[in-house]
PDB file of N, CA and C in Angstrom:
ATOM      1  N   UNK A   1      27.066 -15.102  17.681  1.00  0.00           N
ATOM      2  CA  UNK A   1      26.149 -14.190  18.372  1.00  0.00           C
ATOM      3  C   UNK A   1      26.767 -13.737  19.685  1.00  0.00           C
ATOM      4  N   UNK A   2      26.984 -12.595  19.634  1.00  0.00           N
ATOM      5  CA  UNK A   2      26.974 -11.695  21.328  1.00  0.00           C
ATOM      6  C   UNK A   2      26.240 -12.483  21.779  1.00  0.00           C
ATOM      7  N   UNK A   3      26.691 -12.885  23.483  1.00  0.00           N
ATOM      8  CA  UNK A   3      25.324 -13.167  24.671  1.00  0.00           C
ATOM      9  C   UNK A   3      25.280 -11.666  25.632  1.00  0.00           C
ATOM     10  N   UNK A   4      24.642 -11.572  26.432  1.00  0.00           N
ATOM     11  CA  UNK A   4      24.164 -10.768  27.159  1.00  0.00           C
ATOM     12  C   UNK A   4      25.172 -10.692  28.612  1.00  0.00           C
ATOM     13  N   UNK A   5      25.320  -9.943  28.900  1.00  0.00           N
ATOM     14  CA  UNK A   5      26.454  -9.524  29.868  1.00  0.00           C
ATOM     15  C   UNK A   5      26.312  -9.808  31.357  1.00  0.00           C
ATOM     16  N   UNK A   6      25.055  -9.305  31.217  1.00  0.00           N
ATOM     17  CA  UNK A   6      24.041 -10.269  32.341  1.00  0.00           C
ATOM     18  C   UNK A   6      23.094 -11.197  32.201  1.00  0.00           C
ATOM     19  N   UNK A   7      23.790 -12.626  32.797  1.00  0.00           N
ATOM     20  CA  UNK A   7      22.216 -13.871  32.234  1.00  0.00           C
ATOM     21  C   UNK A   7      21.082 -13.273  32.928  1.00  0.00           C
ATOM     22  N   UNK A   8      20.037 -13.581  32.425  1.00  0.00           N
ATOM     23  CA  UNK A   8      18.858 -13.196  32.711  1.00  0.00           C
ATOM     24  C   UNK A   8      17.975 -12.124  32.379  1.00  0.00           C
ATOM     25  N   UNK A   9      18.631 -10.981  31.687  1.00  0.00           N
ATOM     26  CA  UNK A   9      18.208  -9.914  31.767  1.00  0.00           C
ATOM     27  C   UNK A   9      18.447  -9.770  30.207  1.00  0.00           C
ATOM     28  N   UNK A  10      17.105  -9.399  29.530  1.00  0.00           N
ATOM     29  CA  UNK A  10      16.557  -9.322  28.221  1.00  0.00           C
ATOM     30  C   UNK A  10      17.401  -8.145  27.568  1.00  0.00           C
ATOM     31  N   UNK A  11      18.904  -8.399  27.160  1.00  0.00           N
ATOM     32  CA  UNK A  11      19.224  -7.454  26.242  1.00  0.00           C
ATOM     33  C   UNK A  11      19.279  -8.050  24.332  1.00  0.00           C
ATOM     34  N   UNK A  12      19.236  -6.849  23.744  1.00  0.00           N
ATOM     35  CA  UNK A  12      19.191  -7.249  22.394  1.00  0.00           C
ATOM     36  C   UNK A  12      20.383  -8.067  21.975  1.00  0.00           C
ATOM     37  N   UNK A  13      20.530  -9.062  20.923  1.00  0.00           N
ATOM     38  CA  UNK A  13      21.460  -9.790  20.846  1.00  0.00           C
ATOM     39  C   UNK A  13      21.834  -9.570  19.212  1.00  0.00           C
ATOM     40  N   UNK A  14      23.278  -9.087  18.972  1.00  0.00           N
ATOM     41  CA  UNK A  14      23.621  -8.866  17.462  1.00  0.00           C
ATOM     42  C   UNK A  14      24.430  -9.648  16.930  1.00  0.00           C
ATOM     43  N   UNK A  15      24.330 -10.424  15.582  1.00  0.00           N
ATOM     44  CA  UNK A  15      25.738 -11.152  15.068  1.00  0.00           C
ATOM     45  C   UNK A  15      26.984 -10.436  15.352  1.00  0.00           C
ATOM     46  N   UNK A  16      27.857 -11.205  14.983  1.00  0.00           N
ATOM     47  CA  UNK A  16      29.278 -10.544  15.543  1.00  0.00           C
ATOM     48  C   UNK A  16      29.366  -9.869  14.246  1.00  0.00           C
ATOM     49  N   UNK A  17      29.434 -10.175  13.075  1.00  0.00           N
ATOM     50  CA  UNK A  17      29.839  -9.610  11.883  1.00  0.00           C
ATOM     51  C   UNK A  17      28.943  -8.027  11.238  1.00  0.00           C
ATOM     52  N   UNK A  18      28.314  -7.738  12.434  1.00  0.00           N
ATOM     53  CA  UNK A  18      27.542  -6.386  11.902  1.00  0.00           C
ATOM     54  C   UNK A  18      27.115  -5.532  13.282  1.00  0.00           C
ATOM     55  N   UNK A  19      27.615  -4.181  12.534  1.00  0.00           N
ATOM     56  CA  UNK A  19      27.746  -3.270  13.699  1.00  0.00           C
ATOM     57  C   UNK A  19      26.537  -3.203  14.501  1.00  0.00           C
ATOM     58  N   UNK A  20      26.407  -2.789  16.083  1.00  0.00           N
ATOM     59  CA  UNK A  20      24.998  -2.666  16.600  1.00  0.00           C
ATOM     60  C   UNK A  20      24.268  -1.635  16.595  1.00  0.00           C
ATOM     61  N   UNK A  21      25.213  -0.596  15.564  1.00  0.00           N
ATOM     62  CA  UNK A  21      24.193   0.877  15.386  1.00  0.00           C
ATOM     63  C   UNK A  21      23.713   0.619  13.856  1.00  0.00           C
ATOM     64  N   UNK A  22      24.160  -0.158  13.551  1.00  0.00           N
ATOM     65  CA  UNK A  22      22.948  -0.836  12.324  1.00  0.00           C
ATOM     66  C   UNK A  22      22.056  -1.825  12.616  1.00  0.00           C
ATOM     67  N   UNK A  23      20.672  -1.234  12.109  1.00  0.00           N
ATOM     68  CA  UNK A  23      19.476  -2.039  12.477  1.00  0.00           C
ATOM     69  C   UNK A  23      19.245  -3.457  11.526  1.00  0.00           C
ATOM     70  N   UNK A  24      19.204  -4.473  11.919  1.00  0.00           N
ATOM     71  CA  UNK A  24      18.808  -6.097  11.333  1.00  0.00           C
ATOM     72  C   UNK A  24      17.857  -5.487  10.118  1.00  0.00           C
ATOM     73  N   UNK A  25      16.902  -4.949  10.850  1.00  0.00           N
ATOM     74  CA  UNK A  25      15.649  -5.231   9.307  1.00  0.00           C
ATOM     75  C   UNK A  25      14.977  -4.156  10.014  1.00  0.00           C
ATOM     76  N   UNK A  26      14.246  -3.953   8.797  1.00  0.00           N
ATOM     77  CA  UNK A  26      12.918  -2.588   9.421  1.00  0.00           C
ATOM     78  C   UNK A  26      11.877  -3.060   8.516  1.00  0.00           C
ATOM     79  N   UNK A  27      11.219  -3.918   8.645  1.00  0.00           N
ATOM     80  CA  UNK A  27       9.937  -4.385   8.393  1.00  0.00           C
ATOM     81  C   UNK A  27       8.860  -3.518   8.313  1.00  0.00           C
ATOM     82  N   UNK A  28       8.684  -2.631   9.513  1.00  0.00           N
ATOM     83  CA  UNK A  28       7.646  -1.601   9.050  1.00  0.00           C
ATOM     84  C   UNK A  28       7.053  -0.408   7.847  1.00  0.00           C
ATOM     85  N   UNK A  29       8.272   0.224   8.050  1.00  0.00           N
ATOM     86  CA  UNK A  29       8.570   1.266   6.515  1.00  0.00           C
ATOM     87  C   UNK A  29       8.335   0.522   5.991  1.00  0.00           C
ATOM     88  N   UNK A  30       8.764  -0.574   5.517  1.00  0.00           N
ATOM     89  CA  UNK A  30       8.684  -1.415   3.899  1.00  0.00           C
ATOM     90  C   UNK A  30       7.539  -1.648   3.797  1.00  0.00           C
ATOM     91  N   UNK A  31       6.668  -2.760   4.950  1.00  0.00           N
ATOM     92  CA  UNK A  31       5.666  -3.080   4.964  1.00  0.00           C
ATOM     93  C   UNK A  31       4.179  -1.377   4.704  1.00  0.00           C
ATOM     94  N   UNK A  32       4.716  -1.053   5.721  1.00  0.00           N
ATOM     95  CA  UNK A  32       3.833   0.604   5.741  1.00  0.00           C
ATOM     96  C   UNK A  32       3.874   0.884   4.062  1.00  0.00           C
ATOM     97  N   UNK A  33       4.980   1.386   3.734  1.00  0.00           N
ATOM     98  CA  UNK A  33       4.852   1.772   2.181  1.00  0.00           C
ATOM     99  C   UNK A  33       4.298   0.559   0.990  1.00  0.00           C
ATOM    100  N   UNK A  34       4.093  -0.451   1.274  1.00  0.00           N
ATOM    101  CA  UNK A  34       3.680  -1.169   0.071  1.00  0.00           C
ATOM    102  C   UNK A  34       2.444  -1.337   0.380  1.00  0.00           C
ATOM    103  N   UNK A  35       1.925  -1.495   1.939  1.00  0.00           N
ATOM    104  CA  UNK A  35       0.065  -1.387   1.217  1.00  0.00           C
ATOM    105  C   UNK A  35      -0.165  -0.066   1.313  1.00  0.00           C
ATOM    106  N   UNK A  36       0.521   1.155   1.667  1.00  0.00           N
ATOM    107  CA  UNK A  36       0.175   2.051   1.321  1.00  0.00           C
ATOM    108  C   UNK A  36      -0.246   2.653  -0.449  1.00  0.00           C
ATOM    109  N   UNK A  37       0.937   1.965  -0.931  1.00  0.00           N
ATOM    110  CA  UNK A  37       0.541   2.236  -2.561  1.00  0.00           C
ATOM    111  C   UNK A  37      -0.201   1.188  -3.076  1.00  0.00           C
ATOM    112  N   UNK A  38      -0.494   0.189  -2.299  1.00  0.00           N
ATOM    113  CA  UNK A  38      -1.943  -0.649  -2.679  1.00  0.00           C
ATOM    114  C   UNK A  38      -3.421  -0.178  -2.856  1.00  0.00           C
ATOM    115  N   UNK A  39      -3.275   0.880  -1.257  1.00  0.00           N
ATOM    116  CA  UNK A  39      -4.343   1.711  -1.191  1.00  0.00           C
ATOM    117  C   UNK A  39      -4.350   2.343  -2.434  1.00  0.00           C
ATOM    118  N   UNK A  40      -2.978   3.219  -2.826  1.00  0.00           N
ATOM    119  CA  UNK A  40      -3.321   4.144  -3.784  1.00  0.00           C
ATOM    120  C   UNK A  40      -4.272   3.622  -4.558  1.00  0.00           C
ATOM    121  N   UNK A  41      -3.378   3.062  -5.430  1.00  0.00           N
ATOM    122  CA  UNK A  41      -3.841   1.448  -6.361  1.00  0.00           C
ATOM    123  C   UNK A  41      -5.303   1.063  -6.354  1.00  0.00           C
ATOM    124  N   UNK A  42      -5.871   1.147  -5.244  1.00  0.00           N
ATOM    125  CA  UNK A  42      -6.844   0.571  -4.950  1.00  0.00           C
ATOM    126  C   UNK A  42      -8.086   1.482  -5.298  1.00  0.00           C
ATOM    127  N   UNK A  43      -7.637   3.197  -5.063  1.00  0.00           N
ATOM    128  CA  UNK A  43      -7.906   4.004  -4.613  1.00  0.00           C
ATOM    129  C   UNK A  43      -8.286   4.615  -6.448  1.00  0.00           C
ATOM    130  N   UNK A  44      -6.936   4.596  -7.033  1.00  0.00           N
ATOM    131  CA  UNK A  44      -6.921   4.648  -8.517  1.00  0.00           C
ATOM    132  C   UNK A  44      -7.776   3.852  -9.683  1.00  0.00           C
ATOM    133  N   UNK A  45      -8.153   2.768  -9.080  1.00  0.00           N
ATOM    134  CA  UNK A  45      -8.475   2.077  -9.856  1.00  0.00           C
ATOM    135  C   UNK A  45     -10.382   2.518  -9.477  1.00  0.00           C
ATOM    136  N   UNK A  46     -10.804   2.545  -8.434  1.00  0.00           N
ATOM    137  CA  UNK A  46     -12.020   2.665  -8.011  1.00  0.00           C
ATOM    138  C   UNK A  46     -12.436   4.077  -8.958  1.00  0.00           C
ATOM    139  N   UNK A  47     -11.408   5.590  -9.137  1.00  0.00           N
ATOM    140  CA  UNK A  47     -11.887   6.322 -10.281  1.00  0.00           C
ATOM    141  C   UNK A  47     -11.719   6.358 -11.452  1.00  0.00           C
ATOM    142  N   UNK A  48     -11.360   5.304 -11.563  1.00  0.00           N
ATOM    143  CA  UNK A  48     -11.040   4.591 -13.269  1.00  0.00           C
ATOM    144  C   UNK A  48     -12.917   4.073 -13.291  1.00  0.00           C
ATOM    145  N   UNK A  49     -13.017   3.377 -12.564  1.00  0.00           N
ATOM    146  CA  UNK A  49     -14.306   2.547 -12.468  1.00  0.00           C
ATOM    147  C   UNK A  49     -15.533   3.643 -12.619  1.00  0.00           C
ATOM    148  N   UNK A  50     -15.098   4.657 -11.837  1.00  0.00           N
ATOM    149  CA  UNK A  50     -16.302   5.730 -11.572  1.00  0.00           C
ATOM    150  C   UNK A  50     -16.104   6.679 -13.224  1.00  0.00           C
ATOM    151  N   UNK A  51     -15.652   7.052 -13.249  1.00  0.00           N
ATOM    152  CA  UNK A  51     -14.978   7.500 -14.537  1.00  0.00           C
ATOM    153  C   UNK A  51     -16.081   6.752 -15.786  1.00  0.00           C
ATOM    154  N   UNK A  52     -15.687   5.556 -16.207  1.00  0.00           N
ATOM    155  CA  UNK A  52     -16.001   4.687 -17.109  1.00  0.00           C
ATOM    156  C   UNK A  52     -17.686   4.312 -16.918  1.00  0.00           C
ATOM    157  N   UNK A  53     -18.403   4.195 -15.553  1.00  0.00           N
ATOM    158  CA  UNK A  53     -19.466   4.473 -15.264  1.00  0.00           C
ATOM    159  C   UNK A  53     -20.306   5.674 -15.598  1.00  0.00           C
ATOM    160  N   UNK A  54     -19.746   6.523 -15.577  1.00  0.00           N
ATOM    161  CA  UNK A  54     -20.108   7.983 -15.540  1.00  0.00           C
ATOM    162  C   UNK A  54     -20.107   8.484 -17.139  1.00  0.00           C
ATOM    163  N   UNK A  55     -19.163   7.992 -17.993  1.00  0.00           N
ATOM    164  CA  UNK A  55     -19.415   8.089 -19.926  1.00  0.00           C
ATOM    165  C   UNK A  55     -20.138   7.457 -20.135  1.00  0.00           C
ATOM    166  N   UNK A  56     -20.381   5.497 -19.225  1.00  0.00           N
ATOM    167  CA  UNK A  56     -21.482   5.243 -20.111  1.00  0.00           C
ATOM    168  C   UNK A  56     -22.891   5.449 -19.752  1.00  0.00           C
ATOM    169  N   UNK A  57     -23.248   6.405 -18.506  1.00  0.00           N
ATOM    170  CA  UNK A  57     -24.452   7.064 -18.194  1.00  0.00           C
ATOM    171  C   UNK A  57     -24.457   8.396 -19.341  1.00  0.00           C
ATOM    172  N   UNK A  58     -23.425   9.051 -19.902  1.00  0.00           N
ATOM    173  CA  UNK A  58     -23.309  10.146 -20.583  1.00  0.00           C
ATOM    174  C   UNK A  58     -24.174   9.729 -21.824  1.00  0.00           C
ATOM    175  N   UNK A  59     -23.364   8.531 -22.031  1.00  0.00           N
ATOM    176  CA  UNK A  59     -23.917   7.741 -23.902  1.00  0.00           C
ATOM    177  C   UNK A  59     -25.231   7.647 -23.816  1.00  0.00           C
ATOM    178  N   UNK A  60     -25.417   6.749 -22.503  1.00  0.00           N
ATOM    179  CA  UNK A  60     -26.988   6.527 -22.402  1.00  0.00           C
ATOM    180  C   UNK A  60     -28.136   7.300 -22.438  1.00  0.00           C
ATOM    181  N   UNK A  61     -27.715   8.824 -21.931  1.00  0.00           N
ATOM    182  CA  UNK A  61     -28.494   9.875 -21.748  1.00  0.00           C
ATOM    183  C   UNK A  61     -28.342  10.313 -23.286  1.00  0.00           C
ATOM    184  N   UNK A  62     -27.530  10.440 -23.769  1.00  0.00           N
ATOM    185  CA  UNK A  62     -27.332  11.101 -25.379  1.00  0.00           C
ATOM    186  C   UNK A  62     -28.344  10.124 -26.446  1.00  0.00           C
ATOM    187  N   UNK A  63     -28.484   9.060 -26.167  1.00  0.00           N
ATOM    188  CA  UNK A  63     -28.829   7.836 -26.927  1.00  0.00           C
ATOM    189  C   UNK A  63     -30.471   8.237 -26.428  1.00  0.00           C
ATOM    190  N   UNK A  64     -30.987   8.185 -25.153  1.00  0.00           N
ATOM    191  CA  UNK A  64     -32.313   7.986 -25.133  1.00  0.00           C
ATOM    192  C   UNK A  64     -32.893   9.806 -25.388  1.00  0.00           C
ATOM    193  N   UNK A  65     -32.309  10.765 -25.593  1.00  0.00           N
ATOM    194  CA  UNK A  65     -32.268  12.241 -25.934  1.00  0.00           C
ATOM    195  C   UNK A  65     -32.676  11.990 -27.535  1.00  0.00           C
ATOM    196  N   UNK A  66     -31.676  11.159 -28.067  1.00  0.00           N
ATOM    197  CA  UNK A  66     -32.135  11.215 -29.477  1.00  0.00           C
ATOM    198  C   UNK A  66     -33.165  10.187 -29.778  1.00  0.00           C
ATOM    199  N   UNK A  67     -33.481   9.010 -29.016  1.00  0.00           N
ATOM    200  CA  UNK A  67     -34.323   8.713 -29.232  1.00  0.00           C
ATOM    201  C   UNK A  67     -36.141   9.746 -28.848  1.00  0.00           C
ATOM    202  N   UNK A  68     -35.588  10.314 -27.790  1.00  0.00           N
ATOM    203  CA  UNK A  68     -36.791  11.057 -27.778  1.00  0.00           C
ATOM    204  C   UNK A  68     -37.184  11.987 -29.439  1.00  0.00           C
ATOM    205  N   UNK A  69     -35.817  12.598 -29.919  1.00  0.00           N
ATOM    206  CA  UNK A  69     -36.176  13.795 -30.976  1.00  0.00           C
ATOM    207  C   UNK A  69     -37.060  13.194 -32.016  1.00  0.00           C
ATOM    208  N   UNK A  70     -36.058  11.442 -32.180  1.00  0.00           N
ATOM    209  CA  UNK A  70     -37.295  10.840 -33.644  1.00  0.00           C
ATOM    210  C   UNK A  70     -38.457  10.234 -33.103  1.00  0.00           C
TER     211      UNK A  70
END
């Protein structure tokens, strides 16, 4: 590990074996994009639900329609 050029004074510290205009990790993007497509996910699945709710109010209405005719 690099130390700091001046003790005391909070500079960033990089392994020796990797350049310092390359970043360690980026946690955010990664993190940002995966519950983002959770949301989707989340988001997808809730009009799957509404969807499947909504045919079997269709059936139900068709079903008590014909029960009215006989």
């Amino acid at each position: 590990m690099r130390t700091p050029t001046h003790p005391g004074t909070h500079s960033f510290t990089q392994p020796d074996n990797q350049p310092a205009s390359q970043p360690i990790s980026r946690p955010f993007p990664v993190r940002n994009r995966g519950l983002f497509s959770i949301e989707e996910q989340e988001v997808e699945n809730m009009r799957e639900e509404e969807e499947e709710v909504e045919e079997e109010e269709e059936k139900e209405e068709a079903a008590e329609e014909e029960d009215e005719e006989n």
